[in-house]
Protein backbone atom coordinates (compact mmCIF):
# COMPACT_ATOMS: atom_id res chain seq x y z
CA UNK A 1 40.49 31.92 -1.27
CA UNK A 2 36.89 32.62 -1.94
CA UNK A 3 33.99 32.32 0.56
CA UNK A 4 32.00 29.64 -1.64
CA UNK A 5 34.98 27.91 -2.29
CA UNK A 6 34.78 26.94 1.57
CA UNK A 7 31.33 26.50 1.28
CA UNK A 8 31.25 23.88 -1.49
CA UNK A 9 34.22 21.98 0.34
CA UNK A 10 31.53 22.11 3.36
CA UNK A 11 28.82 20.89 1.74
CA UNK A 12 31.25 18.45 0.23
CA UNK A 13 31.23 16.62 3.42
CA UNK A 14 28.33 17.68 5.29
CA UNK A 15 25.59 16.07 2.73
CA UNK A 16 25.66 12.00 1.49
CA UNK A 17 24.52 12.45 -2.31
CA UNK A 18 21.07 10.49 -1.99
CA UNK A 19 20.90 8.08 -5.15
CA UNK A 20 17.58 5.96 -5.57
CA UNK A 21 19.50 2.87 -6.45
CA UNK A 22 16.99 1.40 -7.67
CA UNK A 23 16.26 2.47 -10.92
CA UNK A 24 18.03 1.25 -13.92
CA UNK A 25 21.87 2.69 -14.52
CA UNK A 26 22.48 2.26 -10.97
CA UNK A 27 24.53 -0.70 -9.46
CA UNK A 28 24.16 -1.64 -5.62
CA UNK A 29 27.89 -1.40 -4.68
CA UNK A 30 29.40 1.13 -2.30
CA UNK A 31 32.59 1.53 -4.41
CA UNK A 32 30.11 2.88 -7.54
CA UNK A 33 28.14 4.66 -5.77
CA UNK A 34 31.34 6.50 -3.39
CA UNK A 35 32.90 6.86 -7.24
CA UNK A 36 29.78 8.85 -8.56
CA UNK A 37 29.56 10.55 -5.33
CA UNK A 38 33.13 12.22 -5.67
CA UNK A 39 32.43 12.81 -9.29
CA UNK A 40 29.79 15.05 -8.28
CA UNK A 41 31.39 16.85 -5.90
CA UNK A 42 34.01 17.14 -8.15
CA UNK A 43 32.25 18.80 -10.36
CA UNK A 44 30.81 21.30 -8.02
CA UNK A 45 34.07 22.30 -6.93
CA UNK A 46 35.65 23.02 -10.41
CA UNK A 47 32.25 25.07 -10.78
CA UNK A 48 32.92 26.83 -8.07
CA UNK A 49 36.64 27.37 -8.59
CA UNK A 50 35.69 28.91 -12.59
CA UNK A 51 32.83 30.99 -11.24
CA UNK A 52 34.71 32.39 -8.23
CA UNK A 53 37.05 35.38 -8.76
CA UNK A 54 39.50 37.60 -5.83
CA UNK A 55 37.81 41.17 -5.77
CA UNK A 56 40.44 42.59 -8.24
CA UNK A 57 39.48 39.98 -11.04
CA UNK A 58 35.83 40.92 -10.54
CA UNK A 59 36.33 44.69 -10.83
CA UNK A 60 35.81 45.30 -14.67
CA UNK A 61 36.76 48.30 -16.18
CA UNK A 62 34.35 51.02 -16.77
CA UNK A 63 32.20 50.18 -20.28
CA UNK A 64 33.49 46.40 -20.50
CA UNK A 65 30.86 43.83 -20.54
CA UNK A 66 30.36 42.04 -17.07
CA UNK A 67 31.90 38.68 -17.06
CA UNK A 68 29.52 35.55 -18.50
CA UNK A 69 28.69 32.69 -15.44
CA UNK A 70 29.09 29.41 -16.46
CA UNK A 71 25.80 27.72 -15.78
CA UNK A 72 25.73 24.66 -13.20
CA UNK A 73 24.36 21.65 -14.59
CA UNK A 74 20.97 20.95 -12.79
CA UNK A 75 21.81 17.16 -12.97
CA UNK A 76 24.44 18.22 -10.28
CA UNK A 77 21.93 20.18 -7.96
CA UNK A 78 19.90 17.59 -7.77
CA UNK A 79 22.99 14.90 -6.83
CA UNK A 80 23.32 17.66 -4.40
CA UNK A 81 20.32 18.48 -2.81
CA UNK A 82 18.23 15.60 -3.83
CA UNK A 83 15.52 14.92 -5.79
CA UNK A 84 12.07 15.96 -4.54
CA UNK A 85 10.22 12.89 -3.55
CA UNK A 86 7.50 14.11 -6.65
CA UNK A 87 10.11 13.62 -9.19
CA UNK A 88 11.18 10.20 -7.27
CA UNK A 89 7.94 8.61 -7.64
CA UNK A 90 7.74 10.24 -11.54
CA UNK A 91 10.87 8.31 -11.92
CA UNK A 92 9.82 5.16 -10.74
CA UNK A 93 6.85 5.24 -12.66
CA UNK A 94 8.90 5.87 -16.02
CA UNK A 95 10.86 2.83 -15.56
CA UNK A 96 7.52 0.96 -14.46
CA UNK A 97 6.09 2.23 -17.94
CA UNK A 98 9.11 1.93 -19.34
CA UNK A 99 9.51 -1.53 -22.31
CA UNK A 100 12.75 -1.05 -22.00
CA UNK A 101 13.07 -1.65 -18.62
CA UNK A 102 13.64 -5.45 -17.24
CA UNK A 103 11.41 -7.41 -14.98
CA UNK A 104 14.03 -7.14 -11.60
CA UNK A 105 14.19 -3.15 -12.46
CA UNK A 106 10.86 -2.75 -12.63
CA UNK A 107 10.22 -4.92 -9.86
CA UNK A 108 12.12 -2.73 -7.91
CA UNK A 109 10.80 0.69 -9.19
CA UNK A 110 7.19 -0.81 -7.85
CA UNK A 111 9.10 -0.97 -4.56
CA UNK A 112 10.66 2.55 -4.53
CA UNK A 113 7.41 3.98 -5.28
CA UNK A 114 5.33 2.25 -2.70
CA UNK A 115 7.83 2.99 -0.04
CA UNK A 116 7.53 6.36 -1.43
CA UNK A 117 3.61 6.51 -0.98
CA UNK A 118 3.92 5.77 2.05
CA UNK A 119 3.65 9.30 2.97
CA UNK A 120 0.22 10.62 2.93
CA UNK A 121 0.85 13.77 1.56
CA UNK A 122 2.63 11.75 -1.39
CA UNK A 123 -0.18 9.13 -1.86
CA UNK A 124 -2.47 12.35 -2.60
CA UNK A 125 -0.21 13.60 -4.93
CA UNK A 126 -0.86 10.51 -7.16
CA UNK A 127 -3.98 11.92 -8.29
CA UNK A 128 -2.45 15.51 -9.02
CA UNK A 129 0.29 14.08 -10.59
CA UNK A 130 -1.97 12.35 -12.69
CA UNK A 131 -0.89 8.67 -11.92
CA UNK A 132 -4.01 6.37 -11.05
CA UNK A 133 -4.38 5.85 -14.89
CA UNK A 134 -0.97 4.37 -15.20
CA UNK A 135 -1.35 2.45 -12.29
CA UNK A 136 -4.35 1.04 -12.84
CA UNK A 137 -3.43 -0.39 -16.26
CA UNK A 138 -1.08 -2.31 -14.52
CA UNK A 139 -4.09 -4.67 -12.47
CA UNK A 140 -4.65 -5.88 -16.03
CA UNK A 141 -1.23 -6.65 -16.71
CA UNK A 142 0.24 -10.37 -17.99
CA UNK A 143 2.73 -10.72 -15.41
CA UNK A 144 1.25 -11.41 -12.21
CA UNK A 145 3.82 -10.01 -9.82
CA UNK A 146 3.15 -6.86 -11.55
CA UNK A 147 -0.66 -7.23 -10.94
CA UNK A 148 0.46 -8.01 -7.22
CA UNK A 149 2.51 -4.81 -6.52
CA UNK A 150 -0.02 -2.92 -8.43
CA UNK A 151 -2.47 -3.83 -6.19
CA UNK A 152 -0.22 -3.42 -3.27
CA UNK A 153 0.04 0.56 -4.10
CA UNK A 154 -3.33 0.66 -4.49
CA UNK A 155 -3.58 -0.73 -1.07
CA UNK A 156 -0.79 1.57 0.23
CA UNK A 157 -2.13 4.76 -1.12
CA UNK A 158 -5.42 4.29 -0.13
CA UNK A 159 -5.50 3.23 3.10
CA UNK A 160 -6.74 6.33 5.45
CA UNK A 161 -6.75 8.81 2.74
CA UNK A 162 -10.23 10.05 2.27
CA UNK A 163 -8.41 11.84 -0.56
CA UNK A 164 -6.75 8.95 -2.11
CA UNK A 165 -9.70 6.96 -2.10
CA UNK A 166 -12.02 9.53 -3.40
CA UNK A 167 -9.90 9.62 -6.34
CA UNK A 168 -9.33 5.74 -6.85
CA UNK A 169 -13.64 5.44 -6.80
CA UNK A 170 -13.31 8.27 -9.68
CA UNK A 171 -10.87 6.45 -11.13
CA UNK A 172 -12.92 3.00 -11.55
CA UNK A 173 -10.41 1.98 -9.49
CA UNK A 174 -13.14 -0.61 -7.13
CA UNK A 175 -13.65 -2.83 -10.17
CA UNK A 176 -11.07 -3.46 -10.83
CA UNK A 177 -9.66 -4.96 -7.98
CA UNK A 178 -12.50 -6.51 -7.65
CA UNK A 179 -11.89 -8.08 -10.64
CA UNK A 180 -8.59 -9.74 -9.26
CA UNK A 181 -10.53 -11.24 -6.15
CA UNK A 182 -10.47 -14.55 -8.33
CA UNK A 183 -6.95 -14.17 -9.97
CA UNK A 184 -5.92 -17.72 -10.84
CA UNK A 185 -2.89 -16.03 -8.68
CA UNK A 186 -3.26 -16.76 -4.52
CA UNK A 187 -0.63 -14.36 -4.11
CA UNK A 188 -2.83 -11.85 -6.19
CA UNK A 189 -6.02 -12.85 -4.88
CA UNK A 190 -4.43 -12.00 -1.25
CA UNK A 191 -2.89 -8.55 -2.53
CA UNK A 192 -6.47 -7.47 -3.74
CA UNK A 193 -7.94 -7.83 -0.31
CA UNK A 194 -5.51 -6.12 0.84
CA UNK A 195 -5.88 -3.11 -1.77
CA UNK A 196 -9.70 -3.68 -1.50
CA UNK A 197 -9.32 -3.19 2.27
CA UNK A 198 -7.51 -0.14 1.86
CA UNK A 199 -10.27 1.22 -0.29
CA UNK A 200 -13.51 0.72 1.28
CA UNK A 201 -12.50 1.35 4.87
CA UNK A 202 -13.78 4.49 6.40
CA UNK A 203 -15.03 5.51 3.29
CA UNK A 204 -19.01 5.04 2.60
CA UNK A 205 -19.19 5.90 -0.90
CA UNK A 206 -16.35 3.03 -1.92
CA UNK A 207 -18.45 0.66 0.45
CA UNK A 208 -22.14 1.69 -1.37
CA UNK A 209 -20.26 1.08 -4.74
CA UNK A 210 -18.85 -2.32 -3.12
CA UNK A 211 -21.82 -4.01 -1.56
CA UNK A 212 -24.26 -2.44 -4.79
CA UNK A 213 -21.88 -4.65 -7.06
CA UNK A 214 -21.98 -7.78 -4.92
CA UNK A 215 -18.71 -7.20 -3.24
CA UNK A 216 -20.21 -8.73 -0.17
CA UNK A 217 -21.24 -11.95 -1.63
CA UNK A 218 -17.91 -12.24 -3.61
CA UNK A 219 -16.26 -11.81 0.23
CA UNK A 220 -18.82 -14.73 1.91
CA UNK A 221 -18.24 -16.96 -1.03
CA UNK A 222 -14.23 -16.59 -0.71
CA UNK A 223 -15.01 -17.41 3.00
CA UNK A 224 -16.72 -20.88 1.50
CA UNK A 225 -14.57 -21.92 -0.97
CA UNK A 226 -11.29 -20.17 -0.67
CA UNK A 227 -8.68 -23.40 0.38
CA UNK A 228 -5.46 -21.58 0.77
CA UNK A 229 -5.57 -21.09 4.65
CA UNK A 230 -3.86 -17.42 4.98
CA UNK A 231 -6.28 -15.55 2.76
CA UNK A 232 -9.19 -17.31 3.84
CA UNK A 233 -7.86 -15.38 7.31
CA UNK A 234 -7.31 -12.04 5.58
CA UNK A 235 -11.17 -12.37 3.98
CA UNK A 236 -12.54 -13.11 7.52
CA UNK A 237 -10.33 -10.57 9.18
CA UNK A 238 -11.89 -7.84 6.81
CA UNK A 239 -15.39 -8.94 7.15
CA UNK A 240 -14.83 -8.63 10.96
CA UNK A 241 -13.36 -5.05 10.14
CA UNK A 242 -16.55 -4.25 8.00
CA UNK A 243 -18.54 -5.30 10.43
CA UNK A 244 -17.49 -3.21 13.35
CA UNK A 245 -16.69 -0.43 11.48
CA UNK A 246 -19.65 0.21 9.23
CA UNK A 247 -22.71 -2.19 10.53
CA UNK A 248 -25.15 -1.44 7.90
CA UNK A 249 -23.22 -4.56 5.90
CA UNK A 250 -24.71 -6.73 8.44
CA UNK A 251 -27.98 -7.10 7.08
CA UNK A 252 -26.87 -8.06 4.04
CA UNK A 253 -24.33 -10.82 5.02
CA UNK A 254 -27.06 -12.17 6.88
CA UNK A 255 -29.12 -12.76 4.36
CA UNK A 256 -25.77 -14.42 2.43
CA UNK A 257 -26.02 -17.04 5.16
CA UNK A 258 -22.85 -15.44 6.92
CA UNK A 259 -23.20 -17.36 10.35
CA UNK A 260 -23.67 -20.48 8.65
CA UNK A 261 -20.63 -20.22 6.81
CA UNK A 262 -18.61 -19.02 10.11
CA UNK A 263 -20.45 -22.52 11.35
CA UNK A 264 -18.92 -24.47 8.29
CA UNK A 265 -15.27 -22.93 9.09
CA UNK A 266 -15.39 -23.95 12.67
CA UNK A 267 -16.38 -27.05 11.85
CA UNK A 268 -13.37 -28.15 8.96
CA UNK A 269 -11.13 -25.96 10.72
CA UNK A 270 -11.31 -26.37 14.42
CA UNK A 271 -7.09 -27.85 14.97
CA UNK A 272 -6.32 -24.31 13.28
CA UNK A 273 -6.19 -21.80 16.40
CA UNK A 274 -5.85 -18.48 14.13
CA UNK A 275 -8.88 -19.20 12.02
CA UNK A 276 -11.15 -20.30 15.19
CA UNK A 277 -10.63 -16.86 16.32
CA UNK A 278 -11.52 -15.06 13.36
CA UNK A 279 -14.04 -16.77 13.02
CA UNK A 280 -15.25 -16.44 16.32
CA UNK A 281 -14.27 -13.02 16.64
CA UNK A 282 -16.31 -12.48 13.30
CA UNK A 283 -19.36 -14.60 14.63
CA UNK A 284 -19.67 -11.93 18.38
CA UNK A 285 -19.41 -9.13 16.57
CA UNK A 286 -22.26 -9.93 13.91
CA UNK A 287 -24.24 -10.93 16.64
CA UNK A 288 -23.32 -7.76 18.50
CA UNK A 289 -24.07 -5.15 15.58
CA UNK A 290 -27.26 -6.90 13.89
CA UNK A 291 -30.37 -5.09 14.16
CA UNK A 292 -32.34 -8.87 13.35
CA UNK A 293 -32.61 -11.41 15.52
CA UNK A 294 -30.97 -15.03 13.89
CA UNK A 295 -32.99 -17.87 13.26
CA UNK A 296 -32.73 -19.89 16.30
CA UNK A 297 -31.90 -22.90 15.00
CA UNK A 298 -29.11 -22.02 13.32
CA UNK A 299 -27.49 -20.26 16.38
CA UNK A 300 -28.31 -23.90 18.18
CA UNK A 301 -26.24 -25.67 15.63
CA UNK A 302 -23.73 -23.20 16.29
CA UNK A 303 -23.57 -23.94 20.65
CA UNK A 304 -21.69 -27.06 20.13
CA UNK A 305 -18.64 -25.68 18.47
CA UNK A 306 -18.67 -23.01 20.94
CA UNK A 307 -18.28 -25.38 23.06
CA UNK A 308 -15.76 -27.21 21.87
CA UNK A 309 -13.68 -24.21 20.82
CA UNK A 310 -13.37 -23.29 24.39
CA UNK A 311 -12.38 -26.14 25.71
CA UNK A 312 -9.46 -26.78 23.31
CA UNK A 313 -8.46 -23.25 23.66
CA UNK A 314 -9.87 -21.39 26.49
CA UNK A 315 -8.47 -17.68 27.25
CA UNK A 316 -6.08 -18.08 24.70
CA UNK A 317 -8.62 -16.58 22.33
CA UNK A 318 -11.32 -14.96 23.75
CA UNK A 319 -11.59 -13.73 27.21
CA UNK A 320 -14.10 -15.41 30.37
CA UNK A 321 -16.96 -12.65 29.13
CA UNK A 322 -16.52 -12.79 25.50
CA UNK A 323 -17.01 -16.73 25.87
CA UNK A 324 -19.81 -16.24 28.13
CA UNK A 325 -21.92 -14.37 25.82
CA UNK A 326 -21.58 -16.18 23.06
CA UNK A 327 -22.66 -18.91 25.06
CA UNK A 328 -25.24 -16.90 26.12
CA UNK A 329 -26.58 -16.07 22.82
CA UNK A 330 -26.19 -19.62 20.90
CA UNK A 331 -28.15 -21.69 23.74
């Protein structure tokens, strides 16, 4: 028998045929998926069986023409070997594209390729592969829940790539997320802070193009009027972020009225543990990075809620010396 005869039967059942089942043409059973499987191998062994010969049947006689290989189907390498993860996220972003495609499949497709991004070296290939166009027209699409996991790769692919980001900012990819900061969509409004996050972070030319474009204000306003509880969190979480990471945006949220607005949220919101810490967490650290001293009557105003937030909740926020400076620095 020959040698690749044995080594097709070994591959056979050394390698699970990887199928990204979640692209259209593709059900979610076992049984389907085991049935395609075995067709595949199938395949490769009657290709290897055709293409084989003993040494006799190779040896031609002298002058005849040399015998004609039948070409394996690539379709079959790649059930194989696999699809590159390149030609994965091309695929995902066909059916994305794709009009023919229904909601749930694209829906899924988003999925696939986010997961996929999730790879640095992957989320930089978006711009090679040409991609952030494509993408991008999708923040403006009608279906919200596309608009969400839009903004959720933008998120993904930008976050701590200097690369990615680079090429979302060349991309005009800032406004428009910025845009969907007042979707009519919470769900959207939350994903764009999140993909907003992602692309300002670390990254000082994203943050000029932000806070030159009122991106700070927009943030200290969502902080004022935002009701829905979690993404007023997620919009005082980032400011906190901004804040320690790149200081220079202190000036400027001071001049918004930003510790008067943390006094407003402690104020409405002091039975709600989580947002008492942000927003206390928010308040020490703009008082630890700002290069101006605050008006002292509004810190003042501010000493009685201090107060009161560590009475009702003590260490369970803030520790004995994080407590005792901001006491120290609202009396």
């Amino acid at each position: 028998m020959p040698a690749v005869y044995f080594l097709v039967r070994f591959i056979s059942f050394s390698f699970r045929i990887p199928f990204l089942t979640h692209l259209p043409n593709h059900t979610h059973t076992h049984t389907t998926a085991n049935m395609s499987e075995q067709k595949s191998l199938n395949e490769l062994l009657k290709w290897s069986i055709i293409n084989q010969a003993t040494e006799k049947e190779d040896a031609s006689p002298s002058g005849a023409s040399a015998k004609v290989v039948q070409k394996m189907d690539p379709g079959l390498i790649d059930a194989i070997l696999g699809k590159s993860e390149s030609q994965l996220m091309l695929d995902a972003l066909t059916v994305i594209k794709s009009p023919k495609a229904t909601t749930d499949e694209k829906e899924l497709a988003w999925e696939d390729f986010e997961m996929l991004i999730q790879h640095i070296d992957n989320a930089s290939n978006i711009e090679n592969m040409k991609m952030w166009p494509p993408i991008l027209e999708e923040l403006k699409n009608s279906n919200p829940k596309f608009r969400e996991q839009a903004l959720w790769v933008c998120g993904t692919a930008t976050q701590n790539n200097l690369k990615a980001q680079a090429a979302f900012l060349r991309e005009k990819g800032l406004p428009a997320v910025m845009e969907l900061l007042s979707d009519p969509e919470t769900y959207v409004r939350a994903k764009a802070i999140y993909a907003l996050s992602g692309a300002i972070k670390h990254y000082e030319p994203a943050l000029e193009e932000f806070k030159n474009a009122d991106g700070l204000k927009t943030l200290v306003n969502i902080v004022k009027t935002e009701t829905d509880l979690s993404l007023l969190r997620k919009t005082l979480f980032l400011l906190s972020t901004l804040l320690t990471l790149h200081p220079s945006v202190c000036s400027q949220l001071a001049d918004l009225g930003f510790v008067h607005t943390l006094d407003t949220i402690l104020t409405q919101h002091m039975d709600n543990e989580d947002l008492v810490e942000k927003s206390l967490v928010s308040l020490k650290t703009f008082l630890d990075v700002t290069p101006s001293p605050v008006h002292p009557a509004t810190l003042a105003s501010l000493h009685p809620r201090i107060l009161e937030a560590k009475e009702k909740y003590s260490q369970h926020i803030l520790d004995s010396e994080a407590w005792a400076d901001l006491e120290k620095k609202t009396a």
